[in-house]
Protein backbone atom coordinates (compact mmCIF):
# COMPACT_ATOMS: atom_id res chain seq x y z
CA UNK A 1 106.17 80.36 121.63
CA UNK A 2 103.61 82.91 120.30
CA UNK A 3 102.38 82.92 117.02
CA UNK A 4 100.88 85.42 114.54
CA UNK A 5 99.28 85.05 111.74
CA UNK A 6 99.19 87.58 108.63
CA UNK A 7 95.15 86.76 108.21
CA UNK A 8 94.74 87.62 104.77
CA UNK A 9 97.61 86.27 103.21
CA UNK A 10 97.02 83.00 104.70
CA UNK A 11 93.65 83.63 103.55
CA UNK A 12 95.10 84.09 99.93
CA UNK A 13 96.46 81.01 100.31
CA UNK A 14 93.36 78.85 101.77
CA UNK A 15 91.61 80.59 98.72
CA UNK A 16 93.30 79.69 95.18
CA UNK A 17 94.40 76.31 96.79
CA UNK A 18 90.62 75.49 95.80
CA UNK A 19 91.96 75.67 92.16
CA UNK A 20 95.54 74.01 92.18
CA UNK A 21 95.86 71.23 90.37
CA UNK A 22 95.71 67.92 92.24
CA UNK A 23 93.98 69.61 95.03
CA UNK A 24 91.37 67.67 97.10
CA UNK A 25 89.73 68.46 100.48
CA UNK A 26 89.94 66.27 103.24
CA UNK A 27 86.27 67.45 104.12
CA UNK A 28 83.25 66.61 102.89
CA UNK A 29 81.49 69.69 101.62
CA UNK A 30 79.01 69.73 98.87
CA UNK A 31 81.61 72.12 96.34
CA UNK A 32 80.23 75.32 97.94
CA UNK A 33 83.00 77.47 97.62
CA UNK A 34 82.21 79.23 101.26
CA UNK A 35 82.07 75.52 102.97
CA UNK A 36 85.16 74.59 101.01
CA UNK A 37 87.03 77.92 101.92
CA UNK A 38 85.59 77.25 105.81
CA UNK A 39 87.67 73.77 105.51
CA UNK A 40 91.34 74.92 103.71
CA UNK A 41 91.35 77.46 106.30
CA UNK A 42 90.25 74.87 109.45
CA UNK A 43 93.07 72.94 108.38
CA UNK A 44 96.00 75.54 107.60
CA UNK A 45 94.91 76.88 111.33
CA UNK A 46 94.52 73.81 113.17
CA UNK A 47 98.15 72.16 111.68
CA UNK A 48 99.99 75.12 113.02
CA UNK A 49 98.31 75.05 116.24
CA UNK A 50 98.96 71.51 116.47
CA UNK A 51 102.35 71.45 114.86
CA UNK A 52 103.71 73.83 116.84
CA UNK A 53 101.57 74.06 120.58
CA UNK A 54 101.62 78.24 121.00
CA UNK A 55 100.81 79.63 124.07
CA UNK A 56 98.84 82.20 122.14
CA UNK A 57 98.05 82.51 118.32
CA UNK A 58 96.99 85.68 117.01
CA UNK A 59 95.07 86.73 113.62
CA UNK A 60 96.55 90.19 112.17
CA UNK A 61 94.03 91.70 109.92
CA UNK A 62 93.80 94.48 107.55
CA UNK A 63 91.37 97.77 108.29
CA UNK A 64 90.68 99.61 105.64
CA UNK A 65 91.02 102.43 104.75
CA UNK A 66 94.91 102.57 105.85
CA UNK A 67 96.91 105.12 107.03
CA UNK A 68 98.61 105.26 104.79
CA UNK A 69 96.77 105.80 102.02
CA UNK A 70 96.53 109.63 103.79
CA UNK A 71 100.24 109.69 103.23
CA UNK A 72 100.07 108.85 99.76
CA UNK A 73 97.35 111.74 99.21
CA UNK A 74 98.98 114.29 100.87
CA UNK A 75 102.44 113.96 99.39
CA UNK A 76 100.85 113.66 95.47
CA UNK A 77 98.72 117.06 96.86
CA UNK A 78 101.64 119.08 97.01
CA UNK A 79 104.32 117.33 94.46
CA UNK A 80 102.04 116.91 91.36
CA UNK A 81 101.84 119.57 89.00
CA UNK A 82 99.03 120.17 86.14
CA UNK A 83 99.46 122.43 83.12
CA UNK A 84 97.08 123.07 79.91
CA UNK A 85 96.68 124.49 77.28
CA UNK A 86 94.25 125.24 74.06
CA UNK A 87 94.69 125.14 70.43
CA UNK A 88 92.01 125.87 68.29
CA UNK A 89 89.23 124.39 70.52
CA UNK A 90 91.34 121.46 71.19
CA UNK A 91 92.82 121.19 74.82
CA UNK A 92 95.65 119.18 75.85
CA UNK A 93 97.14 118.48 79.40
CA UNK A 94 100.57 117.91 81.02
CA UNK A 95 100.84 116.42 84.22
CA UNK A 96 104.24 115.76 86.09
CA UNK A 97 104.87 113.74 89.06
CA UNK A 98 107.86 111.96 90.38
CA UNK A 99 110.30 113.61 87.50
CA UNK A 100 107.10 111.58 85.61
CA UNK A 101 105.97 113.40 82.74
CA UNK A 102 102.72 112.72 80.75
CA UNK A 103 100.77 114.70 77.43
CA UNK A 104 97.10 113.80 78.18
CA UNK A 105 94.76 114.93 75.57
CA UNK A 106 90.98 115.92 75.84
CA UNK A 107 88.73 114.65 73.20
CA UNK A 108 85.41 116.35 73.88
CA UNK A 109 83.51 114.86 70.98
CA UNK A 110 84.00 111.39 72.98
CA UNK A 111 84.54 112.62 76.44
CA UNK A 112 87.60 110.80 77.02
CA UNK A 113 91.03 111.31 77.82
CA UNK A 114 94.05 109.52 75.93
CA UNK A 115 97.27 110.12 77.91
CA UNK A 116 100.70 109.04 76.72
CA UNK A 117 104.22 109.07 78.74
CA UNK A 118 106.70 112.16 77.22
CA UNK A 119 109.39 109.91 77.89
CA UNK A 120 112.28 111.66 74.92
CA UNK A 121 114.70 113.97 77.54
CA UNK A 122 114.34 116.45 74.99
CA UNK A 123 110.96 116.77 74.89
CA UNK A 124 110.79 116.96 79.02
CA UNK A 125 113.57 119.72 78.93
CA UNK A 126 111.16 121.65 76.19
CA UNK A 127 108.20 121.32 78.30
CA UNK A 128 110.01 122.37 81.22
CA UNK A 129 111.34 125.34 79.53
CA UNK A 130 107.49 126.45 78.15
CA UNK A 131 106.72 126.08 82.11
CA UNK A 132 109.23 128.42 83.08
CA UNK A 133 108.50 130.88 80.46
CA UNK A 134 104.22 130.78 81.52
CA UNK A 135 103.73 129.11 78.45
CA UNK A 136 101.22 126.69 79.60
CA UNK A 137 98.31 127.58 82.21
CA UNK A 138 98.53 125.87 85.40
CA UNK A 139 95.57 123.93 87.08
CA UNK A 140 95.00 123.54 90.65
CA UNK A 141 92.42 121.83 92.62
CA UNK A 142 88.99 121.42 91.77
CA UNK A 143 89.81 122.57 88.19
CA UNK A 144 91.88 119.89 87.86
CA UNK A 145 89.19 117.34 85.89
CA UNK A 146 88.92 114.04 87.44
CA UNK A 147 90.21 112.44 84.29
CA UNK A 148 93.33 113.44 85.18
CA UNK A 149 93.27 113.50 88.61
CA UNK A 150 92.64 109.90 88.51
CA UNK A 151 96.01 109.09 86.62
CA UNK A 152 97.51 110.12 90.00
CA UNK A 153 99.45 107.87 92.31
CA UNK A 154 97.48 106.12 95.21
CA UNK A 155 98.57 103.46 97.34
CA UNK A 156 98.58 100.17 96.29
CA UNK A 157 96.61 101.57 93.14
CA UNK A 158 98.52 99.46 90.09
CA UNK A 159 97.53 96.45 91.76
CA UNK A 160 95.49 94.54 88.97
CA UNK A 161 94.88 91.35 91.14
CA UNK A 162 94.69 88.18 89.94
CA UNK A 163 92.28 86.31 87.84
CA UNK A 164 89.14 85.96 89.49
CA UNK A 165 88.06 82.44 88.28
CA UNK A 166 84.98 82.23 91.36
CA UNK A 167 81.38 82.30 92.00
CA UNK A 168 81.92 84.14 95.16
CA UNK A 169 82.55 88.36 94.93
CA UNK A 170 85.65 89.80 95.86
CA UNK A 171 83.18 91.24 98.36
CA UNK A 172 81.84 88.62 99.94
CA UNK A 173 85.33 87.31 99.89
CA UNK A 174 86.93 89.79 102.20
CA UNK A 175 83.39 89.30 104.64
CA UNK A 176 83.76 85.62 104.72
CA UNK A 177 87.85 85.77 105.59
CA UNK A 178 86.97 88.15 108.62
CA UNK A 179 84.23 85.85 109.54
CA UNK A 180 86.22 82.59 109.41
CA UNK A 181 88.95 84.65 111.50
CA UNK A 182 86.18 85.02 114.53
CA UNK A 183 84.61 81.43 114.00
CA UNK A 184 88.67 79.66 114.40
CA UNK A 185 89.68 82.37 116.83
CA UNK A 186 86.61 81.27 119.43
CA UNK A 187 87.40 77.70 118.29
CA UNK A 188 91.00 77.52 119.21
CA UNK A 189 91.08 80.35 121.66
CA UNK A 190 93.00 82.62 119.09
CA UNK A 191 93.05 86.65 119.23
CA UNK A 192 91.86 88.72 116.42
CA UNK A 193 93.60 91.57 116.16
CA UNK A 194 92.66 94.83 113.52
CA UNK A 195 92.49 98.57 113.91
CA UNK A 196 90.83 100.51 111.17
CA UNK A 197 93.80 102.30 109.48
CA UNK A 198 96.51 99.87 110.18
CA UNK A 199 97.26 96.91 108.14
CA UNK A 200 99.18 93.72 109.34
CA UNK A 201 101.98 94.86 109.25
CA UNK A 202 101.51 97.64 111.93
CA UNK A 203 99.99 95.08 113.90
CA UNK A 204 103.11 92.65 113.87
CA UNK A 205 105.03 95.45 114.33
CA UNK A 206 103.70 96.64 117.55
CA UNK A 207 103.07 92.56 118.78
CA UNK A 208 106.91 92.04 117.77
CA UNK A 209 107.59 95.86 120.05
CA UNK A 210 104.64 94.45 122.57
CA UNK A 211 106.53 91.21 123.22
CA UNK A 212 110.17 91.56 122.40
CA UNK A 213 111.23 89.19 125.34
CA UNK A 214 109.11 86.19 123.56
CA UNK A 215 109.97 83.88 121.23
CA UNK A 216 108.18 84.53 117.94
CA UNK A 217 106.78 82.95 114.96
CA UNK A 218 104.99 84.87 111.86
CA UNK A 219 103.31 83.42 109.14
CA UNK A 220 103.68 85.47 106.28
CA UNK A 221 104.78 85.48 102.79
CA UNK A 222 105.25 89.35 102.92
CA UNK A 223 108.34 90.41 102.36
CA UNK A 224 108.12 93.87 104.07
CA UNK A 225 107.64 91.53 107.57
CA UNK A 226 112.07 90.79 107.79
CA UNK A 227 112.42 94.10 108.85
CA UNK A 228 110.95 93.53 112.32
CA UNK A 229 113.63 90.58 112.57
CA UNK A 230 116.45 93.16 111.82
CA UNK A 231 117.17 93.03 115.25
CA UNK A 232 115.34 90.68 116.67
CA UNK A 233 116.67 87.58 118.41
CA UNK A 234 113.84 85.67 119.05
CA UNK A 235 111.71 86.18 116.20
CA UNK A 236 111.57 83.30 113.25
CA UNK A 237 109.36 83.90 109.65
CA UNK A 238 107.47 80.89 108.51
CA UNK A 239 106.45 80.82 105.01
CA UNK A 240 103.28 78.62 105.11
CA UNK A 241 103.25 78.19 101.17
CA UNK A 242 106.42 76.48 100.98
CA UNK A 243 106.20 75.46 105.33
CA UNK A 244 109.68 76.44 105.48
CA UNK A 245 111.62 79.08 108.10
CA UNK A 246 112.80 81.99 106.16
CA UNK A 247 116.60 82.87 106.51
CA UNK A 248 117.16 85.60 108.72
CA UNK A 249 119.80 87.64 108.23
CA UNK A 250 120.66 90.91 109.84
CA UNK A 251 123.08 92.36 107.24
CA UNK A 252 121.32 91.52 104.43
CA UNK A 253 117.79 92.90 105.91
CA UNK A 254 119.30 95.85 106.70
CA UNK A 255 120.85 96.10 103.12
CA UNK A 256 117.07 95.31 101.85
CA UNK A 257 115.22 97.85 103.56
CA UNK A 258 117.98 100.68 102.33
CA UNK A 259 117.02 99.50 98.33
CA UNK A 260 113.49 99.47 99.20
CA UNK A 261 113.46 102.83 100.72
CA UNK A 262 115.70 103.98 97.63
CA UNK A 263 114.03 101.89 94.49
CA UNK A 264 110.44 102.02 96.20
CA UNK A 265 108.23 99.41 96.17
CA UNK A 266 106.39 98.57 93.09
CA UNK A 267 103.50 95.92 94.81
CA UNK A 268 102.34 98.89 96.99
CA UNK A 269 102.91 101.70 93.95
CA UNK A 270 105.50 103.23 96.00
CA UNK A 271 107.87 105.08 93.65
CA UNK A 272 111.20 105.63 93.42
CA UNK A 273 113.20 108.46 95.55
CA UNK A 274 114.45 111.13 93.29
CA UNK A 275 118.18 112.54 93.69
CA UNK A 276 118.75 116.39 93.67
CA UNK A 277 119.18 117.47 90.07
CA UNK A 278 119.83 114.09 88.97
CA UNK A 279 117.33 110.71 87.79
CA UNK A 280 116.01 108.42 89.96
CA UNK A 281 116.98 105.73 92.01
CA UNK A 282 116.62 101.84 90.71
CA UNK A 283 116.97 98.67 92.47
CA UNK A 284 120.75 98.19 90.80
CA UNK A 285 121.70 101.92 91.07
CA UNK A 286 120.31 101.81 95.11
CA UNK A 287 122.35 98.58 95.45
CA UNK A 288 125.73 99.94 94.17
CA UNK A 289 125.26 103.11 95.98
CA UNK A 290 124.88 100.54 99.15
CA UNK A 291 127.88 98.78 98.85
CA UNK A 292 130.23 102.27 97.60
CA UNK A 293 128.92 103.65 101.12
CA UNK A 294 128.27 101.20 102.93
CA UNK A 295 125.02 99.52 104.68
CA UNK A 296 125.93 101.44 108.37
CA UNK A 297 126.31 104.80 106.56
CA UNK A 298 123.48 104.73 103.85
CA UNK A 299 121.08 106.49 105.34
CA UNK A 300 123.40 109.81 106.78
CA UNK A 301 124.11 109.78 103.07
CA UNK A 302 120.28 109.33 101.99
CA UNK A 303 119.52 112.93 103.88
CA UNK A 304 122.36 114.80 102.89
CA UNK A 305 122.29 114.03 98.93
CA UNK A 306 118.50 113.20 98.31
CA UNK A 307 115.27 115.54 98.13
CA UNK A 308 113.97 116.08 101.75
CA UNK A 309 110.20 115.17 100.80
CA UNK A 310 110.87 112.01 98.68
CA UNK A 311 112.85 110.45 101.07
CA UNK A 312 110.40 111.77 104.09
CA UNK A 313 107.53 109.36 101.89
CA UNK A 314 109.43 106.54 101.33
CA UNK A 315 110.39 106.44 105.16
CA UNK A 316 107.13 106.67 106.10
CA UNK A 317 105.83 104.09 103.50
CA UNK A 318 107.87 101.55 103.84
CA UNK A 319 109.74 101.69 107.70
CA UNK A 320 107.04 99.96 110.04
CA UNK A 321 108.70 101.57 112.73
CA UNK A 322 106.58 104.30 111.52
CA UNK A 323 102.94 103.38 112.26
CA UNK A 324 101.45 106.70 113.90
CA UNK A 325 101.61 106.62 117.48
CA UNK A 326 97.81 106.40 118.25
CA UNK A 327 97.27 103.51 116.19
CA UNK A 328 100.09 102.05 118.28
CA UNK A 329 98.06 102.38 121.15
CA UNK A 330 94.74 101.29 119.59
CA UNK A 331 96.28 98.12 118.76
CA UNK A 332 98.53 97.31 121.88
CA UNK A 333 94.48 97.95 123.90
CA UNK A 334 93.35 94.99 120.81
CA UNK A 335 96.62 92.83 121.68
CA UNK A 336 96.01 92.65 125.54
CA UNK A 337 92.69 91.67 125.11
CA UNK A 338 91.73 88.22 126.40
CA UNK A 339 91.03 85.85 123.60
CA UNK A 340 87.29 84.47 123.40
CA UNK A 341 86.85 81.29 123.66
CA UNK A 342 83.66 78.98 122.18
CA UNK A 343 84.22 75.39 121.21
CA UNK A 344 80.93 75.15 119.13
CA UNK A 345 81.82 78.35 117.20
CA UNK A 346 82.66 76.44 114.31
CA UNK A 347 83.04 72.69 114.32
CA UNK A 348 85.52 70.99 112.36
CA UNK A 349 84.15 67.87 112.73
CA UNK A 350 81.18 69.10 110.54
CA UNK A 351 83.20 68.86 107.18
CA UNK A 352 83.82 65.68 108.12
CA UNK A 353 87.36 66.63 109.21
CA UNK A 354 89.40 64.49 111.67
CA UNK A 355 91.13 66.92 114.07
CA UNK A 356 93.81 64.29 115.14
CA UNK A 357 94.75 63.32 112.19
CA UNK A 358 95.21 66.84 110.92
CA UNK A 359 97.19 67.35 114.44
CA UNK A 360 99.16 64.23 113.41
CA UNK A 361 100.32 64.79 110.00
CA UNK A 362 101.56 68.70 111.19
CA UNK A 363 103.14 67.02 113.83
CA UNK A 364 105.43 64.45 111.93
CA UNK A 365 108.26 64.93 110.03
CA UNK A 366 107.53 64.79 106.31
CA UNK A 367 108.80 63.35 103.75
CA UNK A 368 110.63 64.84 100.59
CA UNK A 369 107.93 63.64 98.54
CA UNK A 370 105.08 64.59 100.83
CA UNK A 371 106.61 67.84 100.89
CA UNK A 372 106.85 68.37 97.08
CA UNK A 373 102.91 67.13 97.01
CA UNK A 374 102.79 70.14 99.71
CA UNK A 375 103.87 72.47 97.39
CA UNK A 376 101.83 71.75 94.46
CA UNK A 377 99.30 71.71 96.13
CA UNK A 378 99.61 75.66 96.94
CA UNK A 379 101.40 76.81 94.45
CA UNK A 380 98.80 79.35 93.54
CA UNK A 381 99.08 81.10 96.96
CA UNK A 382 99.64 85.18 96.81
CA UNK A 383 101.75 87.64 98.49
CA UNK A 384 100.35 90.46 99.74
């Protein structure tokens, strides 16, 4: 068995489990939330490699800044539209994206813009009609001010994040997971795997294309990952939050990634597609249209009946299948790699932590109640 690992969401996990309740580390660090972080992820690492014996274990990280964040520019470039106009020294904007419209309003005296959703049909149907007619002035390019250019879609830009209760910067975060991710790597003999522009999940995409004749295990708690196991026999999702195998099941991936494609994907501000002359597409409306077609037949009817360039971005956004073909490369060059291997790179006895008994508690079966314990202890684990 090989296994991968999706880095950062593990990561994630390691991280908050520092402030679930009941939580205490096996190790014996002085609080320091770097030496306690080091630990939580020694541990998570070292039980699966223990618990489970891989002939290789790889890290998939993110590399910023993704491709697909391009895709995301490029499509808002061409399918946004800006309009103004003045009255009396005062100057208001409309901006319209995604069948989205919005009134945003310039107040010079404070230099600030107030923008509020035109969300009556009426009042859309008005402003499209003053549009028509040349009422309103459109604005292209670098006229358009950045105040409004910035309420503009990008990926993953509604994400808000979660409280940040920690001495340590989101910064120095992100440089101590890719640090730890080398230090366990050389310690266990792991691969590290990242390309800038790809995120995990075009690297467990191409590992899953790299190795279909393997049996496979992901750790993940990304949802977007069940897609790779649409048709894949010997591939198995571990959820390392709740240390169960996910359910794999073809029919009802398959139905999944149709609604996704259809509704969008709110985590990664993906919106939804938008019918031909008609409103858009939610998770319930996607789902009926689904089952009235059927799951086989979805997407012939997806390219006859919905707007060529919405459709185009959602299939690129959200089928992995998609990663460009150069990054494929890059990473399949990062995959067959040898793994490094240095046993002092980081050592776990250090924190005080006993490897075999680590090894030994991944190993047995556990109990309903040490499971529970399990759980509370990482409840506040995130997806990503």
């Amino acid at each position: 068995m090989k296994i991968l690992l999706d880095w950062m969401g593990v990561c994630s996990l390691g991280w908050y489990r520092m402030n679930s309740p009941g939580y205490t580390n096996k190790g014996e660090s002085d609080g320091v939330e770097e030496e306690e972080f080091s630990i939580n992820m020694a541990e998570i690492v070292t039980g699966l490699i223990g618990r489970f014996q891989p002939e290789e274990t790889v890290f998939a990280m993110d590399s910023k800044p993704y491709w697909r964040e391009k895709v995301f520019t490029d499509f808002y470039s061409r399918h946004s539209e800006v309009y103004k106009e003045e009255i009396e020294g005062e100057t208001t904007y409309y901006l319209v994206y995604d069948k989205k419209y919005f009134m945003v309003k310039y107040y010079k005296e404070l230099g600030k813009f107030n923008t509020k959703k035109v969300s009556l049909k009426a009042d859309r149907e008005l402003l499209e009609e003053r549009m028509l007619k040349d009422e309103l002035t459109g604005v292209e390019g670098e006229d358009i001010p950045k105040g409004i250019k910035d309420l503009i879609p990008t990926y993953k830009g509604n994400r808000k994040g979660k409280k940040w209760d920690f001495d340590t910067t989101k910064g120095e975060y992100y440089k101590l997971c890719q640090r730890i991710a080398v230090q366990l790597a050389e310690t266990h003999g792991c691969k590290v795997v990242g390309v800038e522009g790809a995120e995990a999940d075009d690297v467990a995409y191409v590992y899953y294309q790299h190795n279909t004749a393997s049996d496979l295990m992901y750790v993940t708690r990304d949802s977007d990952w069940t897609q790779i196991a649409m048709n894949g026999l010997f591939l198995k999702l571990f959820d390392p939050q709740t240390r169960e195998f996910k359910e794999l099941i073809p029919e009802k991936i398959k139905c999944d990634l149709a609604k996704k494609i259809m509704s969008g994907d709110a985590k990664d501000n993906i919106a939804n597609i938008c019918e031909e002359g008609k409103a858009n597409w939610g998770e319930k409306k996607a789902e009926a249209k689904i089952l009235d077609v059927g799951v086989d037949n979805i997407h012939e009817w997806l390219r006859e009946n919905v707007q060529p360039a919405y459709l185009k971005r959602n299939y690129q956004l959200i089928y992995l299948a998609n990663c460009p073909k150069k990054l494929q490369k890059l990473i399949v060059k990062e995959i067959e790699k040898k793994p490094r291997y240095n046993k002092d790179a980081l050592t776990l006895e250090k924190y005080g932590l006993d490897v075999e008994d680590i090894l030994s508690i991944n190993l047995q079966a556990e109990s309903d109640r040490e499971m529970d314990i399990a759980k509370g202890i990482y409840v506040n684990g995130s997806d990503t």
